[in-house]
Protein backbone atom coordinates (compact mmCIF):
# COMPACT_ATOMS: atom_id res chain seq x y z
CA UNK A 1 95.02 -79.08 -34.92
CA UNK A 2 92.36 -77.58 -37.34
CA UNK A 3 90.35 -79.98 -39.25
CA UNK A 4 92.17 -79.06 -42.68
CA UNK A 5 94.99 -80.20 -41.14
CA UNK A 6 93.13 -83.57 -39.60
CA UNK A 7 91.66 -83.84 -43.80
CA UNK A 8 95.30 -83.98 -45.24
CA UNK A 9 96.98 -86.19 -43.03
CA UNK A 10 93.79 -88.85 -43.25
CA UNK A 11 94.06 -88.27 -47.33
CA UNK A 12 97.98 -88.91 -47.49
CA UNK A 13 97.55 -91.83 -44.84
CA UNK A 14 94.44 -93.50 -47.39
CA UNK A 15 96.58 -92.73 -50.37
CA UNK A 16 99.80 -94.53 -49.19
CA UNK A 17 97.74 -97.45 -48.28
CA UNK A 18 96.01 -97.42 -51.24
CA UNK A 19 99.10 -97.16 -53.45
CA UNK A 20 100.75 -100.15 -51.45
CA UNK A 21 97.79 -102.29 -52.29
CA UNK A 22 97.51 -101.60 -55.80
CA UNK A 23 101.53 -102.20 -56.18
CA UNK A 24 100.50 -105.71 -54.57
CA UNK A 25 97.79 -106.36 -56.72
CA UNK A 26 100.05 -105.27 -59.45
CA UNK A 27 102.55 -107.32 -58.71
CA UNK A 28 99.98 -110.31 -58.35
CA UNK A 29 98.76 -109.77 -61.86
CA UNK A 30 102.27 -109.57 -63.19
CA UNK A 31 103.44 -112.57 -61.52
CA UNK A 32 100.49 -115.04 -62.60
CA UNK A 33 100.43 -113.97 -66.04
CA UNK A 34 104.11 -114.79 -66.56
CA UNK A 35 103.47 -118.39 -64.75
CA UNK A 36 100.41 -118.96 -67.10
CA UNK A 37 101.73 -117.53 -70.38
CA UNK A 38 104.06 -120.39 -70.62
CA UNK A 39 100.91 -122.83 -70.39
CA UNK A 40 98.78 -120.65 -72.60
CA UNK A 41 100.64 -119.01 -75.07
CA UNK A 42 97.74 -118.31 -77.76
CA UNK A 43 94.60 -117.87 -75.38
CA UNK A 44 92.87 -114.70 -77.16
CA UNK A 45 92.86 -111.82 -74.97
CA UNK A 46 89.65 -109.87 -76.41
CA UNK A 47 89.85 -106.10 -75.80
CA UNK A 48 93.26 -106.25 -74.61
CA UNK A 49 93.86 -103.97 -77.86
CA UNK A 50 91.09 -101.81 -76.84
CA UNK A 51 92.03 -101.79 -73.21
CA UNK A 52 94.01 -98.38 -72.82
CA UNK A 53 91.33 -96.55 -74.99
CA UNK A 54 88.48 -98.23 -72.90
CA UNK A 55 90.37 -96.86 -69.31
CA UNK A 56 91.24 -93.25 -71.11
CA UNK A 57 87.28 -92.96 -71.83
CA UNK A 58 86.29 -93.86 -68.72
CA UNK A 59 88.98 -92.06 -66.49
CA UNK A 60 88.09 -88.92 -69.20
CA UNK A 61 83.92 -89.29 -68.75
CA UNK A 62 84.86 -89.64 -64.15
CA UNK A 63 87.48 -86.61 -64.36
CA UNK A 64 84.12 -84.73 -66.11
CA UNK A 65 81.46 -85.96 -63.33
CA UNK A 66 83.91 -84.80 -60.26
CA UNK A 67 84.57 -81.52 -62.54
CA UNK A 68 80.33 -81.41 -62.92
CA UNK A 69 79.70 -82.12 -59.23
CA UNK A 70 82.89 -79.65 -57.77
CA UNK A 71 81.16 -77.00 -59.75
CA UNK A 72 77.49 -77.40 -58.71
CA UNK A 73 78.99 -77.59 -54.75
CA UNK A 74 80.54 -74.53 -55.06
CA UNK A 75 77.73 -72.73 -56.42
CA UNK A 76 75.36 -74.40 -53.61
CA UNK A 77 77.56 -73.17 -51.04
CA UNK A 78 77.61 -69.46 -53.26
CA UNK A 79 73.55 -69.45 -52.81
CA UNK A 80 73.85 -70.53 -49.25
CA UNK A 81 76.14 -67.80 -48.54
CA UNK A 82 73.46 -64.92 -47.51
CA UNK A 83 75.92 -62.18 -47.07
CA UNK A 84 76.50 -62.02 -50.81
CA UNK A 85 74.22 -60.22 -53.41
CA UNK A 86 72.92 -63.55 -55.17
CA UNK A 87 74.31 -66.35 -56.50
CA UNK A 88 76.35 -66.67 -59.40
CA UNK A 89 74.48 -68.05 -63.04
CA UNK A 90 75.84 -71.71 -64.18
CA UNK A 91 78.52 -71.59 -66.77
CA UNK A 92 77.12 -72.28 -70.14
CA UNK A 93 78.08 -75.46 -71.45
CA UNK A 94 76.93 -77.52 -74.57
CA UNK A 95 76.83 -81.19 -75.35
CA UNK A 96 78.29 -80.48 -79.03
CA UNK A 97 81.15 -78.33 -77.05
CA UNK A 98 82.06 -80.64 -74.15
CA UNK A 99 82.15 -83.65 -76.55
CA UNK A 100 84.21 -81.73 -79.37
CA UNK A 101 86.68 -80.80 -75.98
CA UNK A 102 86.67 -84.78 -75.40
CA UNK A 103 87.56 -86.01 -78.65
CA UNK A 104 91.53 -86.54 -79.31
């Protein structure tokens, strides 16, 4: 079996698991809020308005550092690659740019 083969099947098998736990943990959540919201009905939940925005920024700045880091791996493994002429320059990129592509 070749080992992109071996990589798949260990990926699916770790994300299966991983989605069973979260649906537990999930559930968990779900469950003891609705036992304790009874009891507490007025507790303040700070952030809980800024939640959603707080997880899109964060998801948003990760999705950019795996983007960042697949990028500068494949140009390593360009400029380790001796049977082609030289490696390729980095893309140009710009803080003003990449933020202006960030904001919604």
């Amino acid at each position: 079996m070749p080992i992109t083969d071996i990589t798949k099947t260990v990926e699916e098998q770790v994300l299966g698991a991983l989605a069973i736990a979260q649906e537990a943990v999930v559930d968990g959540v779900h469950r003891v809020a609705e036992a304790v919201d009874p009891v507490l009905p007025d507790v303040p939940r700070p952030f809980a308005a800024e939640a959603a925005e707080l997880l899109d920024d964060a998801f948003t700045f990760a999705e950019k550092l795996l983007h960042n880091g697949h990028e500068f791996v494949g140009r390593l493994i360009e400029a380790s690659d001796t049977t082609t002429a030289s490696p390729k320059p980095a893309p140009a990129t710009s803080a003003s740019s990449s933020s202006k592509a960030g904001a919604k």
